[in-house]
N, C-alpha and C. Protein backbone atom coordinates (compact mmCIF):
# COMPACT_ATOMS: atom_id res chain seq x y z
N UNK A 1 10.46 -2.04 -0.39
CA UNK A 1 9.64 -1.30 -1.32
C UNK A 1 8.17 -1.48 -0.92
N UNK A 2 7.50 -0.40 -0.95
CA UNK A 2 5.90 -0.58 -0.48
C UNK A 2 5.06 -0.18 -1.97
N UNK A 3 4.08 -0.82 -1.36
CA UNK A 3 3.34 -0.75 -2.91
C UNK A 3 2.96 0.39 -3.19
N UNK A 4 3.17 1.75 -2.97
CA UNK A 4 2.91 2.90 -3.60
C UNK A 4 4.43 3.24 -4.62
N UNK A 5 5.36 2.38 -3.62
CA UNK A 5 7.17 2.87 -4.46
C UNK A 5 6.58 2.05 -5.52
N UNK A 6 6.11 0.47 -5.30
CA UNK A 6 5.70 -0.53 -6.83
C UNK A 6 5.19 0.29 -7.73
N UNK A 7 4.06 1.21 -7.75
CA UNK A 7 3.46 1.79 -8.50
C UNK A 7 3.62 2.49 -9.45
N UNK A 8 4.60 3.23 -8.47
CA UNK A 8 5.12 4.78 -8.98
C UNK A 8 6.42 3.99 -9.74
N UNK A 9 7.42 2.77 -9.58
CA UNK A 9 8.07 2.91 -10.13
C UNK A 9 7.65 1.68 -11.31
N UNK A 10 6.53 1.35 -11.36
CA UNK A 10 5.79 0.89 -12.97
C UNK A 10 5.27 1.73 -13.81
N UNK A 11 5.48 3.47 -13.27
CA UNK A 11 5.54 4.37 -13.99
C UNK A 11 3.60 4.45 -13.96
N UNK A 12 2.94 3.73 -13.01
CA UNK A 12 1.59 4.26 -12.96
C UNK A 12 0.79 5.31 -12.29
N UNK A 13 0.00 5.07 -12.01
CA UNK A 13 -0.62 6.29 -11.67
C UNK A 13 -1.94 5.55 -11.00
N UNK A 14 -2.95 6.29 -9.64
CA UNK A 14 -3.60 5.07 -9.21
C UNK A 14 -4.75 4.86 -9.92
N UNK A 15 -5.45 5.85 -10.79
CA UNK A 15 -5.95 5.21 -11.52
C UNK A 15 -5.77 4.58 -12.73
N UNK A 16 -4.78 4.71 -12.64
CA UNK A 16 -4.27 3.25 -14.36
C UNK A 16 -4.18 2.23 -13.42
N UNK A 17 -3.75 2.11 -12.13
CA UNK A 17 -3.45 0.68 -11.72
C UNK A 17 -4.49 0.42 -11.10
N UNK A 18 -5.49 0.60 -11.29
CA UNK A 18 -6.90 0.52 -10.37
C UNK A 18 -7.71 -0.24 -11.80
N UNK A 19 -7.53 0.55 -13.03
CA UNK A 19 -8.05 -0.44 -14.33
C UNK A 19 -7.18 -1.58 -14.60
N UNK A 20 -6.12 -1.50 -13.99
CA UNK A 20 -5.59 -2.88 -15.02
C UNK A 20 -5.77 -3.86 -13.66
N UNK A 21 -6.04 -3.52 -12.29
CA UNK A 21 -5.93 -4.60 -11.40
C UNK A 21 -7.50 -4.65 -11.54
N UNK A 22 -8.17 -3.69 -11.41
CA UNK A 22 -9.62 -4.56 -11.36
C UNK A 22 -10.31 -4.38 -10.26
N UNK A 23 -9.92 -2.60 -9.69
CA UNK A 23 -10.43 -2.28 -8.46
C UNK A 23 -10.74 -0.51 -8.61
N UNK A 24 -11.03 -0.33 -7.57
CA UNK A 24 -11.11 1.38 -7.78
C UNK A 24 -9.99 2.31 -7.45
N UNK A 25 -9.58 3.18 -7.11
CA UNK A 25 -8.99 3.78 -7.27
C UNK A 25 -8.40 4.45 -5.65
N UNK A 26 -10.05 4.39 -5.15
CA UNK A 26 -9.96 4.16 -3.94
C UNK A 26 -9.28 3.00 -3.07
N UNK A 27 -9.34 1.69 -3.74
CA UNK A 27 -8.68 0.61 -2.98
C UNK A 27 -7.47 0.96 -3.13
N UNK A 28 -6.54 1.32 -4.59
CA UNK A 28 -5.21 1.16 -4.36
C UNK A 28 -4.78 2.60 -3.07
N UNK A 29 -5.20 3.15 -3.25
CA UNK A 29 -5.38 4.44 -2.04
C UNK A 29 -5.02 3.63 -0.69
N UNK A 30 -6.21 2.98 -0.22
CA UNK A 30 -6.31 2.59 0.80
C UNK A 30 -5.49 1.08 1.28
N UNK A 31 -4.75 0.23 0.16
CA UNK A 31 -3.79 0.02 0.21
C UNK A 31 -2.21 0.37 0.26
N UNK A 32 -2.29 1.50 -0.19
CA UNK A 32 -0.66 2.23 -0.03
C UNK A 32 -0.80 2.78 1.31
N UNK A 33 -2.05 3.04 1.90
CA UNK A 33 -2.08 4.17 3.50
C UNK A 33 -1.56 2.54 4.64
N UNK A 34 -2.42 1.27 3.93
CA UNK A 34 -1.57 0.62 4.92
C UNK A 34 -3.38 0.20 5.96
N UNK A 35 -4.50 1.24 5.51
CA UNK A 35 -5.57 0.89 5.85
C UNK A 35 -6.02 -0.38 5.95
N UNK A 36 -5.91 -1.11 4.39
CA UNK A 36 -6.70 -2.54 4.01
C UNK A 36 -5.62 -3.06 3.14
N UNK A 37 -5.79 -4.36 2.99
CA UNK A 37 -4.80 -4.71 2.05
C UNK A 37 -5.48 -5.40 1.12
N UNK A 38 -4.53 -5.90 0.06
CA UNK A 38 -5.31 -6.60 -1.10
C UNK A 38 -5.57 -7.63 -0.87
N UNK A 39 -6.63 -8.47 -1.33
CA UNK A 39 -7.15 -9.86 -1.06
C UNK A 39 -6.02 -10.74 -1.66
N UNK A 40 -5.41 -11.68 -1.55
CA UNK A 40 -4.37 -12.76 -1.92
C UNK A 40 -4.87 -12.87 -3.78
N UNK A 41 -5.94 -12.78 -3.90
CA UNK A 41 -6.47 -13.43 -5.38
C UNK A 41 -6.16 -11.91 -5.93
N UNK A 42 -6.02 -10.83 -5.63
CA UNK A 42 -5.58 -9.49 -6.73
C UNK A 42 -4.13 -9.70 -6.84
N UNK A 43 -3.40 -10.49 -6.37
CA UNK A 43 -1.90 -10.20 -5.88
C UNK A 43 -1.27 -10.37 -7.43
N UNK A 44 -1.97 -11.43 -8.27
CA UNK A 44 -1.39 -11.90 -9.72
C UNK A 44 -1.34 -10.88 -10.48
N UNK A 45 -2.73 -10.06 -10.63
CA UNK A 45 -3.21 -8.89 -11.05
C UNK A 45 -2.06 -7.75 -10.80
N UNK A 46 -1.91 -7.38 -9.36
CA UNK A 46 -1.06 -6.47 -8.94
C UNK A 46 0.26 -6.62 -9.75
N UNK A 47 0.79 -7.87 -9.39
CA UNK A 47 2.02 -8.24 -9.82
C UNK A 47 2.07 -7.81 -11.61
N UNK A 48 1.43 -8.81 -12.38
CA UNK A 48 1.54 -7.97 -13.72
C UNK A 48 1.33 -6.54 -14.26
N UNK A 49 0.48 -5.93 -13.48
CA UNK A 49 0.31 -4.23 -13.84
C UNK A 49 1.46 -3.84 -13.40
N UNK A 50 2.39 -3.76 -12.31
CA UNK A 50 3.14 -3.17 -11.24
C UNK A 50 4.57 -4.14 -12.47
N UNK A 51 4.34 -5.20 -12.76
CA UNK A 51 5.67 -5.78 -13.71
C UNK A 51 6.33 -6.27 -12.77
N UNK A 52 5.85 -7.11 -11.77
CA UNK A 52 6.31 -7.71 -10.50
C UNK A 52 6.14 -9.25 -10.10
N UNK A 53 7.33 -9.99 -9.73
CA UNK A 53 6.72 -11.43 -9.32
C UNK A 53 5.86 -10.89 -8.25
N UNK A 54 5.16 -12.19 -8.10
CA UNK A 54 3.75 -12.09 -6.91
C UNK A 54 4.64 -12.57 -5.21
N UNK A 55 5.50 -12.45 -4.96
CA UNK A 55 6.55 -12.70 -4.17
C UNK A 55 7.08 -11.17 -3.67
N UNK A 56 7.29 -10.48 -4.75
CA UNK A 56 7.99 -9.25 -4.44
C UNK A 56 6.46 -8.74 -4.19
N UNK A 57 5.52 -8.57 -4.66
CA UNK A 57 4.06 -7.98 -4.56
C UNK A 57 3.71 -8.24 -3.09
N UNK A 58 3.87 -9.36 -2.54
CA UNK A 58 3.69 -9.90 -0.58
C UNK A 58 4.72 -9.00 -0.25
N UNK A 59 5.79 -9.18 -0.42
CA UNK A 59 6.96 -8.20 0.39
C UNK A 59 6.31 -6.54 0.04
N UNK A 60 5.86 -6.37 -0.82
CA UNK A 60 5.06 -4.71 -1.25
C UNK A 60 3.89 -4.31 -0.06
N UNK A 61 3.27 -5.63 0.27
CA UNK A 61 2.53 -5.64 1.33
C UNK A 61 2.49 -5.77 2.69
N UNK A 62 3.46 -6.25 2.94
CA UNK A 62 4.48 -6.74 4.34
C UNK A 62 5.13 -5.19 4.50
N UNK A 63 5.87 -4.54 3.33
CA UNK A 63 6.52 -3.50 3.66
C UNK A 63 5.24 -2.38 4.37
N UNK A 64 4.71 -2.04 3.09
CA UNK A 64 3.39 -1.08 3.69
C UNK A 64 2.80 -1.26 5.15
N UNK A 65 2.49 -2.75 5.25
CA UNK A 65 1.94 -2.69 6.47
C UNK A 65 2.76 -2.34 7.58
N UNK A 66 3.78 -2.57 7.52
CA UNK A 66 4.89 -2.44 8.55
C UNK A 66 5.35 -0.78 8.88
N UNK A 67 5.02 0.17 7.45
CA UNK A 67 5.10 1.48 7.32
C UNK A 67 4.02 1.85 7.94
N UNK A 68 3.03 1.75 7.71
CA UNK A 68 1.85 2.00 8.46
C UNK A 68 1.60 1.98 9.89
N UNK A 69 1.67 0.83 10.70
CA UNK A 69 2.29 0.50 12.14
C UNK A 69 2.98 1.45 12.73
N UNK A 70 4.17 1.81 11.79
CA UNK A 70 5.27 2.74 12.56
C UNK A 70 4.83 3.88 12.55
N UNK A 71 4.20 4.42 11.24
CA UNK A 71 3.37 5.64 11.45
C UNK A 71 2.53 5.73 12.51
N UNK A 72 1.47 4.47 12.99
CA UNK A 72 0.72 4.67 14.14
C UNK A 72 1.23 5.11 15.03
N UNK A 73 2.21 4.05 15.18
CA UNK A 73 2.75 4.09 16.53
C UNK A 73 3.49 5.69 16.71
N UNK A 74 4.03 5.82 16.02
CA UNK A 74 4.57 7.07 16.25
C UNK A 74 3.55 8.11 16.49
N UNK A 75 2.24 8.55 15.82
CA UNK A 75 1.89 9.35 15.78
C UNK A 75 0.83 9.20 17.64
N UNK A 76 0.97 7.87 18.08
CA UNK A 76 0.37 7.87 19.38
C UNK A 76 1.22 7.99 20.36
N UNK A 77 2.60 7.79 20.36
CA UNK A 77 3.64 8.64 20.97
C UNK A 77 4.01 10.06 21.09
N UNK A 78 3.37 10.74 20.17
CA UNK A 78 3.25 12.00 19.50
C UNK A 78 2.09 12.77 20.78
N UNK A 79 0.81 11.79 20.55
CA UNK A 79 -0.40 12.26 21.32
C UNK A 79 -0.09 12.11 22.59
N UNK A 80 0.81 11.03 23.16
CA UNK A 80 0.71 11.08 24.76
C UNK A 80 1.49 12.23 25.14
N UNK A 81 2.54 12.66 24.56
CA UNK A 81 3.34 13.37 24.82
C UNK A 81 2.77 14.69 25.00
N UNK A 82 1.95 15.13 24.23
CA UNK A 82 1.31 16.42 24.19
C UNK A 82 0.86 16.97 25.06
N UNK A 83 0.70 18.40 25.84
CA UNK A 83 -0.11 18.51 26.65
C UNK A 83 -1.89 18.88 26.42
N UNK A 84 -2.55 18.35 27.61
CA UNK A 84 -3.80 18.78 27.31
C UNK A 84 -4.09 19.75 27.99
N UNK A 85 -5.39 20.50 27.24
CA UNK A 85 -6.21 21.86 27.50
C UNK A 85 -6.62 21.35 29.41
């Protein structure tokens, strides 16, 4: 589960989970893309808005990042492949 599935299935929305964690709206954004992740000290935060041990909240983050990666990677397998002008 990646922390956008956490979200969506605490029935939030990113800006409700952006007020109850204590960030903008933009961060949880840029945490579900896999961009940045959350600092270790939001993880408690995360975990209670999301209705999550702070255990499953690391694995939320481990997953994403790992989604993210594969997206890279893929999408630069994508580019070599292509031909150029």
């Amino acid at each position: 589960m990646t922390l956008k599935d956490a979200r969506v299935k605490a029935g939030l929305t990113m800006k409700q989970a952006a007020n109850l964690i204590g960030v903008t709206d933009a961060a949880i954004a840029q945490w579900e893309s896999g961009q940045t992740r959350p600092l270790v000290n939001k993880f408690q935060r995360i975990a209670e808005a999301y209705k999550m041990r702070g255990d499953q909240i690391f694995g939320a983050v481990v997953a994403t990042s790992m989604e993210a990666q594969q997206h890279d990677h893929q999408t630069e397998q994508t580019n070599r492949t292509e031909p150029s002008d």
